[in-house]
Protein backbone atom coordinates (compact mmCIF):
# COMPACT_ATOMS: atom_id res chain seq x y z
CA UNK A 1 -27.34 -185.84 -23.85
CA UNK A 2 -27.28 -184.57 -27.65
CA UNK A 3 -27.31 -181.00 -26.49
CA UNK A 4 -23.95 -181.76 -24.09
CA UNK A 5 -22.62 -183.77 -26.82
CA UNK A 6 -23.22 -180.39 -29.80
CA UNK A 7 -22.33 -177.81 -27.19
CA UNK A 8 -18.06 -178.56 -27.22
CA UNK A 9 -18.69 -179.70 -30.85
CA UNK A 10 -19.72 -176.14 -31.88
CA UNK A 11 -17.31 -174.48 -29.61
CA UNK A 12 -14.91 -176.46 -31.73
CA UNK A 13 -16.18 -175.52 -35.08
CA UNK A 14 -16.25 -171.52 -33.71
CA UNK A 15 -12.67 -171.37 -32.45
CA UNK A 16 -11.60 -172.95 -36.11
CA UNK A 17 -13.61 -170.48 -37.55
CA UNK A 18 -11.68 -167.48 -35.32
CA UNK A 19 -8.48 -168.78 -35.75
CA UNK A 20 -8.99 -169.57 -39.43
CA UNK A 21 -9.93 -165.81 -39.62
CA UNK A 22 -6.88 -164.54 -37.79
CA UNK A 23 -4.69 -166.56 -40.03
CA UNK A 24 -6.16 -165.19 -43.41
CA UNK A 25 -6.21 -161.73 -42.06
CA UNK A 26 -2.58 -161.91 -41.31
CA UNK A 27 -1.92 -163.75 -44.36
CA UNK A 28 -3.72 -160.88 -46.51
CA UNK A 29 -2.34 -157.91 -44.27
CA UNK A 30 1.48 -158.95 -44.24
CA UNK A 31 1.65 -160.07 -48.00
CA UNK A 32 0.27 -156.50 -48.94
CA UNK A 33 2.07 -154.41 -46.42
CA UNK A 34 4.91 -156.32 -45.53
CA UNK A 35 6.16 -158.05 -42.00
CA UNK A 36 7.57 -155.20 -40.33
CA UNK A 37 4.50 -152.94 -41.06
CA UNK A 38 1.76 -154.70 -39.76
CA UNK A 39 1.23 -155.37 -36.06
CA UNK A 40 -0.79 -157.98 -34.21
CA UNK A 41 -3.55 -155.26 -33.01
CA UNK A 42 -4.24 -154.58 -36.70
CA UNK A 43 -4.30 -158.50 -37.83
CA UNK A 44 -6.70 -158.57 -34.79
CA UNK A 45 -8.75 -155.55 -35.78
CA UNK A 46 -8.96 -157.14 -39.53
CA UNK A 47 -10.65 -160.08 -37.95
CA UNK A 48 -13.26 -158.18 -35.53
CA UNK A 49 -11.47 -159.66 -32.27
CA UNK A 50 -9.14 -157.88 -29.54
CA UNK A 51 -5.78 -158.76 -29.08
CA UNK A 52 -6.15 -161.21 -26.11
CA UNK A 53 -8.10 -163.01 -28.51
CA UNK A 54 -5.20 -163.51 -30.94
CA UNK A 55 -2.82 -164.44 -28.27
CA UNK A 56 -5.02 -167.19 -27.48
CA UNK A 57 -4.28 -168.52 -30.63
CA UNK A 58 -1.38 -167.37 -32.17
CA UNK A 59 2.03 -166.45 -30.11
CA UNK A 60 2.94 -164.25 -32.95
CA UNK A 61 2.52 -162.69 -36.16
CA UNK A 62 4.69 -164.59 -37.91
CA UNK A 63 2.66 -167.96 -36.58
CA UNK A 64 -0.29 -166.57 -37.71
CA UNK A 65 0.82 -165.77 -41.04
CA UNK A 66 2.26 -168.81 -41.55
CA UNK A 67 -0.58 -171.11 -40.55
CA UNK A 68 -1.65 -171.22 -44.02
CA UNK A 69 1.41 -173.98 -44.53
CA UNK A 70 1.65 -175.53 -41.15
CA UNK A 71 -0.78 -178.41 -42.34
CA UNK A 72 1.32 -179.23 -45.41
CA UNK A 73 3.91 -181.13 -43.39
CA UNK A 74 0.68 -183.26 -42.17
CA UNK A 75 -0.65 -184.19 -45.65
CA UNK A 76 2.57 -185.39 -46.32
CA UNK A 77 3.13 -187.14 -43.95
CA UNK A 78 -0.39 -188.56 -44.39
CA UNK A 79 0.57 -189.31 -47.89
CA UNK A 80 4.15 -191.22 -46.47
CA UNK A 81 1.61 -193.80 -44.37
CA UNK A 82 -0.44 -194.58 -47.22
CA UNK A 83 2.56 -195.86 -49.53
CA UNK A 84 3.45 -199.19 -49.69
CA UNK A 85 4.70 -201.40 -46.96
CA UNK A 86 7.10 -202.82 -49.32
CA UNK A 87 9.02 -199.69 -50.84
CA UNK A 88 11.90 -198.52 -49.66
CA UNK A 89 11.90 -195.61 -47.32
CA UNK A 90 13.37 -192.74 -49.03
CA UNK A 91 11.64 -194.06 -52.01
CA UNK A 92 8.17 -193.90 -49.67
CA UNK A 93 9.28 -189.90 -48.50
CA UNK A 94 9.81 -188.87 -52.26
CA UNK A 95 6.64 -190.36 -53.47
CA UNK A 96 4.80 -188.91 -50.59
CA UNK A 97 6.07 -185.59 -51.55
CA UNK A 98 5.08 -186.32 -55.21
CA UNK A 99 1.23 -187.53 -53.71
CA UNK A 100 0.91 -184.24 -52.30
CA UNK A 101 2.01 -182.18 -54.64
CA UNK A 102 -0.18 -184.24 -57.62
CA UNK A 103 -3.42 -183.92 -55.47
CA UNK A 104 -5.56 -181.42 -56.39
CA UNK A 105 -7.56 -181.36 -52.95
CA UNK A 106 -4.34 -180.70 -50.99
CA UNK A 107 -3.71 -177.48 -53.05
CA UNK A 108 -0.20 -177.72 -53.14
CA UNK A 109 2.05 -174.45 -52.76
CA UNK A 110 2.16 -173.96 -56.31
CA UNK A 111 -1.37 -174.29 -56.68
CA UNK A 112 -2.62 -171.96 -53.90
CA UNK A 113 -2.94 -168.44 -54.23
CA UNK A 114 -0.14 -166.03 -52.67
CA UNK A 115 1.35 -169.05 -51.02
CA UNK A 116 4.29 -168.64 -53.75
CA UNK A 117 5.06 -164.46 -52.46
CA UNK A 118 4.86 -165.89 -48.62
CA UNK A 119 7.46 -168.36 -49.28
CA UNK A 120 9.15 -165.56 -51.01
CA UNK A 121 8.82 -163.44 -48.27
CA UNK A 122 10.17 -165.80 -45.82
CA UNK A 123 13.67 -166.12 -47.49
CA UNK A 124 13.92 -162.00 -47.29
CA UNK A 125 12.65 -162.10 -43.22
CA UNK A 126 14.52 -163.60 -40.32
CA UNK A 127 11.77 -164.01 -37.89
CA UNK A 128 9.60 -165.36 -40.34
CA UNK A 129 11.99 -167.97 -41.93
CA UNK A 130 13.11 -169.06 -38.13
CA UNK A 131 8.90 -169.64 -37.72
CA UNK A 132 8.77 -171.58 -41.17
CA UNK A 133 12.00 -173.47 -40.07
CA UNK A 134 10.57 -174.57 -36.74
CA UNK A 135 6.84 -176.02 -38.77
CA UNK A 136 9.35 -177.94 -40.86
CA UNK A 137 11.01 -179.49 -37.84
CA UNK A 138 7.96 -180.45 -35.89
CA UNK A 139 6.72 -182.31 -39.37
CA UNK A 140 9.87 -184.01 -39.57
CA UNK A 141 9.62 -185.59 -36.21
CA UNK A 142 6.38 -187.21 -37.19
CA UNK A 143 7.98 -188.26 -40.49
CA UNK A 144 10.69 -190.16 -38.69
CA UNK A 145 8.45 -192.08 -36.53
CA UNK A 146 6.44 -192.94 -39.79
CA UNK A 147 9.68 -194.18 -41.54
CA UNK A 148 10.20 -196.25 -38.26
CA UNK A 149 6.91 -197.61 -38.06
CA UNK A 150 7.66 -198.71 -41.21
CA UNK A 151 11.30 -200.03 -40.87
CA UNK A 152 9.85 -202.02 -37.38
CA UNK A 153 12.54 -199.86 -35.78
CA UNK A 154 13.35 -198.14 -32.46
CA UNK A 155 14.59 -194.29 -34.12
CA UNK A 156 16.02 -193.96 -30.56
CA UNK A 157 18.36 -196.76 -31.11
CA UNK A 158 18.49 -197.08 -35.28
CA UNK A 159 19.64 -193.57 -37.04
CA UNK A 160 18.11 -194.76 -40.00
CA UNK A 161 14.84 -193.55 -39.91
CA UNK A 162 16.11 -189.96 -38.86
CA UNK A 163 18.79 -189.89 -42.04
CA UNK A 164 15.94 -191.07 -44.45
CA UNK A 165 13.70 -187.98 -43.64
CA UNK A 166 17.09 -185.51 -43.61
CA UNK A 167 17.86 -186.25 -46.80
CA UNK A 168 14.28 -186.46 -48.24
CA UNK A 169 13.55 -183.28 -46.28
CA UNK A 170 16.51 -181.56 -47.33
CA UNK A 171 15.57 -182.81 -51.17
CA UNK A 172 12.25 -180.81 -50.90
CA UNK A 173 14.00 -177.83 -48.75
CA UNK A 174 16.77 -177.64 -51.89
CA UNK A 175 13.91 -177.55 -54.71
CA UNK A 176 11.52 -175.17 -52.48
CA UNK A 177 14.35 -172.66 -52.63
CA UNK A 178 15.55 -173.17 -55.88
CA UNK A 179 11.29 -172.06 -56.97
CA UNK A 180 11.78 -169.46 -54.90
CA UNK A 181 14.44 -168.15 -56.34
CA UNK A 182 14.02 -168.39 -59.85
CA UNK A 183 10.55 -166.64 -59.67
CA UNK A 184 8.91 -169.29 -61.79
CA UNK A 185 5.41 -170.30 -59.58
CA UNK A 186 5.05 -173.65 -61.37
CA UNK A 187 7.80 -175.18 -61.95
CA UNK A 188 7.62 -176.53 -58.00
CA UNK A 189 7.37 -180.40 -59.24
CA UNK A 190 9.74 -180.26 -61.96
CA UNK A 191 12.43 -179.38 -59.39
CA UNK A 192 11.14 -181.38 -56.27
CA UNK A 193 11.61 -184.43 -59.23
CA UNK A 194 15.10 -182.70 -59.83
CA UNK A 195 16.29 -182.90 -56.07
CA UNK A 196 15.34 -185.90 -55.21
CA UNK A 197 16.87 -187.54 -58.31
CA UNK A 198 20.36 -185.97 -57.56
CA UNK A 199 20.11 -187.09 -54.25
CA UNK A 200 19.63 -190.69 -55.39
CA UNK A 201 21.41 -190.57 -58.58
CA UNK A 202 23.82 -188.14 -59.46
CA UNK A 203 25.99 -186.93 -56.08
CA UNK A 204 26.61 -190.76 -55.03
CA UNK A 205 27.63 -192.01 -58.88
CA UNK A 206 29.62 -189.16 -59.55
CA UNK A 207 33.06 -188.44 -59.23
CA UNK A 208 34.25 -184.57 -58.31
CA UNK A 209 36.08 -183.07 -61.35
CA UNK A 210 38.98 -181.48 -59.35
CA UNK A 211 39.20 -178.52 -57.82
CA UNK A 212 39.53 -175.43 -60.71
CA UNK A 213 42.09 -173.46 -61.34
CA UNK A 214 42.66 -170.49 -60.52
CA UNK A 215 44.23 -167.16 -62.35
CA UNK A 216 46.05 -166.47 -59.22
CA UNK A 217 47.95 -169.49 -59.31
CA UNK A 218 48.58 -169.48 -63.03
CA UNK A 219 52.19 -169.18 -63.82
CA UNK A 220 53.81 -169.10 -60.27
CA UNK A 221 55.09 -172.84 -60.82
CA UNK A 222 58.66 -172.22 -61.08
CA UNK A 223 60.68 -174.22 -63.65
């Protein structure tokens, strides 16, 4: 009965192992060559299988590549069900975010090596941002039936839950970009801290300062 029990148990533990090794030889191979010249045969030859073998875990390149992040959407949401019963939800989504980022086992993205140039990367390539876009999605449908769980809500019938994890989402989405673009691989907290207090602060207390003027329309009032 212990042999049955070890024999799907180590399948397990080899197929992790294979597609672990398909991911990190993608990872290595596109950051180094770039996304357009590196193909699936050579990711597969990198990791000593054939090419069936990647299909069986991968439907393309760009997944591959990118499975380095897909489990970052989990620890945050794992993160979102430990908080507090009592806080308030968007409250609950930034702190969450903040867990992650602060733990040092997670290895956050501005922690981990290279994982700054993929996210690079994926702004300059369409393919791969579309892959990136479609992680972030998938963790954001498990956020919202978090938030709901905690709300004691139906996020069929109450929108709440699904505006909580936009706007959180959309928070972390604004400061991942803003890293991204201004080439600075640590500053990743500072500006997650900086999105999410303008979402909460700033854009709902302010009022707009009028639209500016323009040197086109300067001096064609007529007296």
């Amino acid at each position: 009965m212990n042999r049955e029990r070890k024999t799907p148990e180590r399948r397990s533990r080899k197929a992790r192992r294979t597609r672990d090794t398909l991911a990190q030889a993608a990872f290595e191979l596109v950051l180094d060559r770039g996304l357009r010249d590196v193909t699936v045969e050579e990711i597969a030859e990198r990791a000593d299988v054939d090419r069936r073998t990647f299909s069986r875990y991968f439907t393309s390149k760009e997944a591959a590549v990118l499975d380095s992040v897909r489990g970052d959407g989990d620890r945050i949401n794992d993160a979102l069900r430990a908080r507090p019963a009592g806080e308030p939800p968007l409250t609950a989504y930034r702190r969450a975010v903040l867990d992650w980022l602060a733990d040092p086992e997670a290895e956050a993205w501005h922690r981990r090596p290279r994982i700054f140039e993929l996210l690079v990367l994926a702004e300059q390539e369409p393919t791969l941002y579309a892959a990136f876009h479609h992680i972030r999605v998938d963790a954001q449908e498990d956020s919202v039936t978090i938030v709901a769980d905690r709300l004691g809500t139906d996020p069929r019938q109450d929108i709440r839950p699904a505006v909580t994890v936009a706007a959180g989402a959309g928070a972390l989405l604004a400061a991942q970009a803003a890293w991204v673009r201004g080439g600075c691989p640590d500053e990743l907290p500072r500006l997650v801290e900086q999105a999410f207090d303008a979402l909460a602060g700033d854009l709902l207390a302010q009022s707009p300062a009028g639209p500016a003027s323009h040197s086109t329309t300067e001096g064609n009032a007529t007296s």
